[in-house]
Protein backbone atom coordinates (compact mmCIF):
# COMPACT_ATOMS: atom_id res chain seq x y z
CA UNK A 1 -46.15 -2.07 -19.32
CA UNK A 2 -43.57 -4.26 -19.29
CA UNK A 3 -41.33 -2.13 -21.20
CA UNK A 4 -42.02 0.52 -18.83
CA UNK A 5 -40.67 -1.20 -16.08
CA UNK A 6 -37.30 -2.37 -17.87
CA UNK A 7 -37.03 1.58 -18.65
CA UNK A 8 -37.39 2.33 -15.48
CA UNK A 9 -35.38 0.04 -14.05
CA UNK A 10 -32.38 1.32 -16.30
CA UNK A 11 -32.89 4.50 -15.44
CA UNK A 12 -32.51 3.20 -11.30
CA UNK A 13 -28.84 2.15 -12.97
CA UNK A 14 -27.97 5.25 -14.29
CA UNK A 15 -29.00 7.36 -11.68
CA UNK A 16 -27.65 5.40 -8.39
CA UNK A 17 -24.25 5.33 -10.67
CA UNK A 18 -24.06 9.01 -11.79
CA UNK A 19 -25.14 9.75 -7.79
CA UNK A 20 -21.54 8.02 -6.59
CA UNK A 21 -18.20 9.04 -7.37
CA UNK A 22 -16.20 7.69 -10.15
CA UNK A 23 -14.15 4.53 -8.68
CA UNK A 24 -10.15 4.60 -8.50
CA UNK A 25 -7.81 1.97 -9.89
CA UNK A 26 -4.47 0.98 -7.97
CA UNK A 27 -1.81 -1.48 -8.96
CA UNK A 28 -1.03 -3.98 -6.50
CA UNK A 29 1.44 -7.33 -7.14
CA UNK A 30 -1.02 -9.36 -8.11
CA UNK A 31 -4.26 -7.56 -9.77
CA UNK A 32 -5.45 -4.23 -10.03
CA UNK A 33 -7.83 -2.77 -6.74
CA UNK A 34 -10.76 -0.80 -7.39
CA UNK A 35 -12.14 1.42 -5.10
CA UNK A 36 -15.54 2.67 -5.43
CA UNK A 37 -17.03 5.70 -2.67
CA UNK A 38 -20.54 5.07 -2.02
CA UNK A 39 -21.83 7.51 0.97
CA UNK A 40 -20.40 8.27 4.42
CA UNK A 41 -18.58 5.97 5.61
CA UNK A 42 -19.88 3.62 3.20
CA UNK A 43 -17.11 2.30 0.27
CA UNK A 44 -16.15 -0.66 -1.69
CA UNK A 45 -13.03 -2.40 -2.88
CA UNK A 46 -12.87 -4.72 -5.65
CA UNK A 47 -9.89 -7.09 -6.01
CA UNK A 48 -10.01 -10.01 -8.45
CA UNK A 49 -13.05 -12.28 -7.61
CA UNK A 50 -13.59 -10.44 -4.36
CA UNK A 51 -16.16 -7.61 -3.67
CA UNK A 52 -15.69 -6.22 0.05
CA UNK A 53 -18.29 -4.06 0.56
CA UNK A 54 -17.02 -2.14 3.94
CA UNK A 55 -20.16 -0.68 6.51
CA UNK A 56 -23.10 -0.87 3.90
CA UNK A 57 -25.64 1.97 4.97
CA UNK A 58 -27.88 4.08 2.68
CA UNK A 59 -30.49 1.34 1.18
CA UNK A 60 -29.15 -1.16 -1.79
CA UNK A 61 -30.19 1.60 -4.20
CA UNK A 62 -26.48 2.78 -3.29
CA UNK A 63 -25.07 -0.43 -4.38
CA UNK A 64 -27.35 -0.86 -7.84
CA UNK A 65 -25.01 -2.29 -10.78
CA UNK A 66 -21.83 -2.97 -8.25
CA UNK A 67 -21.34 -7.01 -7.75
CA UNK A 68 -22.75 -8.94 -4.95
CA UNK A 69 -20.23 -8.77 -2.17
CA UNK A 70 -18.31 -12.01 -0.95
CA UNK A 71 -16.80 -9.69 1.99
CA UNK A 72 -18.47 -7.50 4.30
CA UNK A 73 -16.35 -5.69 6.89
CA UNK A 74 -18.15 -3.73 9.55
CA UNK A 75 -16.50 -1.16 12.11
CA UNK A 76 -19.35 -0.40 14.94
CA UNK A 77 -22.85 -0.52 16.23
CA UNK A 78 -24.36 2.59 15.09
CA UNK A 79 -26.72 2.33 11.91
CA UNK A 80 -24.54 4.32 9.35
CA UNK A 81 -22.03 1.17 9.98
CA UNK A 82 -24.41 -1.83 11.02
CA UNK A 83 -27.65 -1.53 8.99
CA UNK A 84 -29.84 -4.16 9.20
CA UNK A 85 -32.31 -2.28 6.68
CA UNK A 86 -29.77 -2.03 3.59
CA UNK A 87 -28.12 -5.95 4.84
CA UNK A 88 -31.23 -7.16 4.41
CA UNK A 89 -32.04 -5.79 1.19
CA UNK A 90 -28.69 -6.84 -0.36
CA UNK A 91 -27.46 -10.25 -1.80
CA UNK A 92 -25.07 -11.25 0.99
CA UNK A 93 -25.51 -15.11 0.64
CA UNK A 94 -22.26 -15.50 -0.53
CA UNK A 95 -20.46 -12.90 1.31
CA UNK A 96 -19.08 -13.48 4.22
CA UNK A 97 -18.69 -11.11 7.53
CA UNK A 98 -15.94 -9.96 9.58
CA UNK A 99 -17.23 -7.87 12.78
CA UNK A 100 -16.50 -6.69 16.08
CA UNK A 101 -18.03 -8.76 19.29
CA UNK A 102 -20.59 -5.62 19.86
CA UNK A 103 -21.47 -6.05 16.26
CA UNK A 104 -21.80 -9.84 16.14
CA UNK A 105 -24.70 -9.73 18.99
CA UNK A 106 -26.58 -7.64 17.31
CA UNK A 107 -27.19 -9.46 14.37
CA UNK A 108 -29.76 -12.18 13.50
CA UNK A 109 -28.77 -15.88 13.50
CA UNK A 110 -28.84 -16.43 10.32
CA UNK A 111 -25.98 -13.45 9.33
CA UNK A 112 -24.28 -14.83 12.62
CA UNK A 113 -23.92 -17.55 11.06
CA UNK A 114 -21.94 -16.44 8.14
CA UNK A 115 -19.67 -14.38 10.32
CA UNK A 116 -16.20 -14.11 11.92
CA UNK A 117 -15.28 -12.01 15.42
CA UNK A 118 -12.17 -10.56 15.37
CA UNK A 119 -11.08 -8.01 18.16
CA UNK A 120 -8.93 -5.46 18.20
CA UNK A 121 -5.21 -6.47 17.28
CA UNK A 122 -6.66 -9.43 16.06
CA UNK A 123 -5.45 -10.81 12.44
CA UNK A 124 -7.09 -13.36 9.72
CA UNK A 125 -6.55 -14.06 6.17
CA UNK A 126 -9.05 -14.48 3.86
CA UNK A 127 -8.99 -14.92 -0.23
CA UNK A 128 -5.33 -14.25 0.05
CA UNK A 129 -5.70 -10.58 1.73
CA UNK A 130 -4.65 -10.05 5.19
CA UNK A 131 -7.16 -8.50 7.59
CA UNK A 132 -5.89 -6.77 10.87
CA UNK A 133 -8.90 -5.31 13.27
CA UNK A 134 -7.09 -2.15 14.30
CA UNK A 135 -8.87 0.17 17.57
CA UNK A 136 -11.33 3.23 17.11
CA UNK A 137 -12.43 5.01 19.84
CA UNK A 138 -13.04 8.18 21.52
CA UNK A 139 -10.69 10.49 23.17
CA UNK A 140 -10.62 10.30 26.42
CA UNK A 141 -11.65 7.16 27.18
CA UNK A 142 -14.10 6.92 29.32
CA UNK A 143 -17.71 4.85 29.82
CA UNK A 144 -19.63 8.12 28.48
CA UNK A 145 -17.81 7.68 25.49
CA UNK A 146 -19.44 7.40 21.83
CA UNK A 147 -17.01 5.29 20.85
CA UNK A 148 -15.53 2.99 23.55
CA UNK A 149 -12.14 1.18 23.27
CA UNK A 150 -12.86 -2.57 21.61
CA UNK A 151 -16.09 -2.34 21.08
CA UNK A 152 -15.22 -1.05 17.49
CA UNK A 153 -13.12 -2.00 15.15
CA UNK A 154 -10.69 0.13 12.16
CA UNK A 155 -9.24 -2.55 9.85
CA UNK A 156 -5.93 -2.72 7.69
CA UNK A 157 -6.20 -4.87 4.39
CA UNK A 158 -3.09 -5.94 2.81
CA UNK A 159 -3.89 -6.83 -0.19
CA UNK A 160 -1.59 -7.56 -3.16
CA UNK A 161 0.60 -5.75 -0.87
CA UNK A 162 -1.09 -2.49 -0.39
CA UNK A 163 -1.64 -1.90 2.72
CA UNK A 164 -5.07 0.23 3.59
CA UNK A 165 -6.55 1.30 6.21
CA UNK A 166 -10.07 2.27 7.21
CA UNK A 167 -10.61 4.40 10.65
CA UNK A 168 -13.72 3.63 11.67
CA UNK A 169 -15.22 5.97 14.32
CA UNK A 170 -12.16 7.20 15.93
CA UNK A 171 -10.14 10.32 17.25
CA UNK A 172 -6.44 10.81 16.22
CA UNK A 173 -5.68 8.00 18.68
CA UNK A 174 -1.83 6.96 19.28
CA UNK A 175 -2.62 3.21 16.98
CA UNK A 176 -3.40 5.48 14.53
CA UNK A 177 -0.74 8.14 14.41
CA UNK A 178 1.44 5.30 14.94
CA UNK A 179 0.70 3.29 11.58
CA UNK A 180 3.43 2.57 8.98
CA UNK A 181 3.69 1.49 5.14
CA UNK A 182 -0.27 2.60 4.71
CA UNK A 183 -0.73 2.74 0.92
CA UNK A 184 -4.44 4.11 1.23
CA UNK A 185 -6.27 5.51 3.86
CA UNK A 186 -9.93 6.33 4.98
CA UNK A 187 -9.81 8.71 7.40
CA UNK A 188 -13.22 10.12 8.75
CA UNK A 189 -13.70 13.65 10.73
CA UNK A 190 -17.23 14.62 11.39
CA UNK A 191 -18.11 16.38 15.38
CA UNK A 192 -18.81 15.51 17.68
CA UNK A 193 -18.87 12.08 16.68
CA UNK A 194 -14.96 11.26 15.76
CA UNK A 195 -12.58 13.95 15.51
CA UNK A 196 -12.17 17.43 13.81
CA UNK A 197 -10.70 18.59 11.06
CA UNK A 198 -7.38 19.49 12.94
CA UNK A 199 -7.40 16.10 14.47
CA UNK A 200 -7.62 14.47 11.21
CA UNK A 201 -4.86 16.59 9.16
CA UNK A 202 -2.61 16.72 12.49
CA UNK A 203 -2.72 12.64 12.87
CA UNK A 204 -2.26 11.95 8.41
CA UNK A 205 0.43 14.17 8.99
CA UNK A 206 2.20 12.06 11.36
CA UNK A 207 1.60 8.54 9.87
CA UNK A 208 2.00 9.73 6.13
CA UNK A 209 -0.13 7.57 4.07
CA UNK A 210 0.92 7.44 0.27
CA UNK A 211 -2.78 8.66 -0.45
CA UNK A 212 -5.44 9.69 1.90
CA UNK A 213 -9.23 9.78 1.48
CA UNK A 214 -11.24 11.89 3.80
CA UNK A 215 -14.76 9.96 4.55
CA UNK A 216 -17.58 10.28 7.15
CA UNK A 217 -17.32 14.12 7.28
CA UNK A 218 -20.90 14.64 7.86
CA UNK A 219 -21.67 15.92 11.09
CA UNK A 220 -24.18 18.12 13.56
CA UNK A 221 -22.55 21.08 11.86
CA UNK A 222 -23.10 19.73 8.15
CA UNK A 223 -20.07 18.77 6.06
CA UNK A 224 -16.69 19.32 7.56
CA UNK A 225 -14.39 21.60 5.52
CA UNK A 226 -12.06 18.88 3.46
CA UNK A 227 -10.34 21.71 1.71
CA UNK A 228 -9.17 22.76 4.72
CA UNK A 229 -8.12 19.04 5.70
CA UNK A 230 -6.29 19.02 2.20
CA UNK A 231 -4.33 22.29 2.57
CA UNK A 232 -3.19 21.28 6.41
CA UNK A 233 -2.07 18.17 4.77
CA UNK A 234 -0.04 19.06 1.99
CA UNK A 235 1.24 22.09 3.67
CA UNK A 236 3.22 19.83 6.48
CA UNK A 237 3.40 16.67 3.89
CA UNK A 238 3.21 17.31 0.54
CA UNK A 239 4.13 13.98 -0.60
CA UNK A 240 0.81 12.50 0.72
CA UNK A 241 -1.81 12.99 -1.90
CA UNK A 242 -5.20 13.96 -0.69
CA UNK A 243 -8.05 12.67 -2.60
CA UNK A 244 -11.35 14.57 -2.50
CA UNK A 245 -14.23 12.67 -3.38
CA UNK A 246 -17.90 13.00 -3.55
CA UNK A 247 -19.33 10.88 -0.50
CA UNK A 248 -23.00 12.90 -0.55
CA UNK A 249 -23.82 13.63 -4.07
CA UNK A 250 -23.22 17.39 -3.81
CA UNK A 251 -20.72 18.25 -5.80
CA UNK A 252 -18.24 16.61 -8.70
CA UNK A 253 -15.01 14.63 -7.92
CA UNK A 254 -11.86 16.63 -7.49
């Protein structure tokens, strides 16, 4: 029996890590950055002794063989970006947590506890990387919103100087489109929720990222068409390279 159980708990490993995409490597000054997709909105970065785990969602299944975070960034409310399910079932002793206001009162005192409020335009530094809360919200703005202006928060992360930055819930709004020097970036596009397609391509196009991730692209209408978001991209700015990943275990990394 017991050799059952060690069996199957290998075969847990294997599967939750042939389920996520293969993780990147970037050179920064000082260490290489990993970055590993897990689901949706749902990533994490590895950088030295640090293990940022950014909106956990999708049970700690998702997060079997990866290191125990020491950094947990979350963006918003909702539960694909504060889940108190998959928090729960994670090793987050050591980690710390850097949330929005909105965020921070909806946790338990005991995760309170081990976490820092930072608003929008807000900056702190922590294990030598640099984190900036950046806006997210909804276009127009207005109290019907999804997305409200500073309840959320995007971040940029300099670390080892690479800059990159991760939307949030957002539409092409003007802090994004606006951005400079991004290295990496997460940029999500799923209606009605954020922004389309269009939005997305039309806003990397004007900021110009060295690379560019599309993430959260699951929406009411399924999975939104990346290919297309890839094509608009390179066709304006082929210098930006577009990296198409496999955030929902459907298909193979391209």
């Amino acid at each position: 029996m017991k050799h059952l159980l060690t069996l199957s708990f290998i075969l847990v490993l294997i599967s939750a890590k042939a389920q996520r995409a293969t993780p990147d490597t970037f050179e920064t000054n000082d260490g290489d950055l990993t970055i590993q997709p897990i689901v949706h909105g749902t990533l994490a970065l590895g950088w030295k002794d640090q293990t940022i785990y950014v909106d956990p969602y999708g049970g700690a299944e998702k997060f079997d063989g990866l290191k125990a975070p020491t950094l947990i960034l979350i963006t918003d409310i909702h539960g694909d970006h504060y889940n108190e399910k998959t928090l729960e079932a994670l090793d987050t002793k050591r980690a710390k947590f850097i949330v929005p206001q909105a965020v921070y009162d909806k946790m338990p005192e005991n995760i309170q506890a081990q976490s820092i409020v930072l608003g929008n335009g807000q900056t702190i530094v922590f294990e030598g990387m640099e984190i900036l809360a950046m806006p997210m919200y909804n276009l127009p703005e207005d109290e019907e919103s999804r997305h409200t202006k500073g309840r959320g928060n995007g971040y940029v992360l300099t670390i080892g100087g690479k800059r990159i930055y991760l939307s949030g819930d957002t539409e092409d709004i003007p802090e994004m489109r606006n951005l400079q020097n991004i290295d990496v970036a997460f940029v999500c596009m799923n209606l009605p929720y954020t922004m389309s397609v269009d939005q997305a391509a039309s806003a990397v196009n004007e900021f110009k990222p060295r690379i560019v991730y599309p993430y959260h692209y699951r929406g009411q209408g399924g999975l939104s068409d990346v290919e297309s978001f890839k094509a608009q991209v390179n066709a304006e700015s082929p210098e930006v390279e577009v990296r198409l990943r496999d955030w929902y275990g459907e298909k193979s990394n391209q």
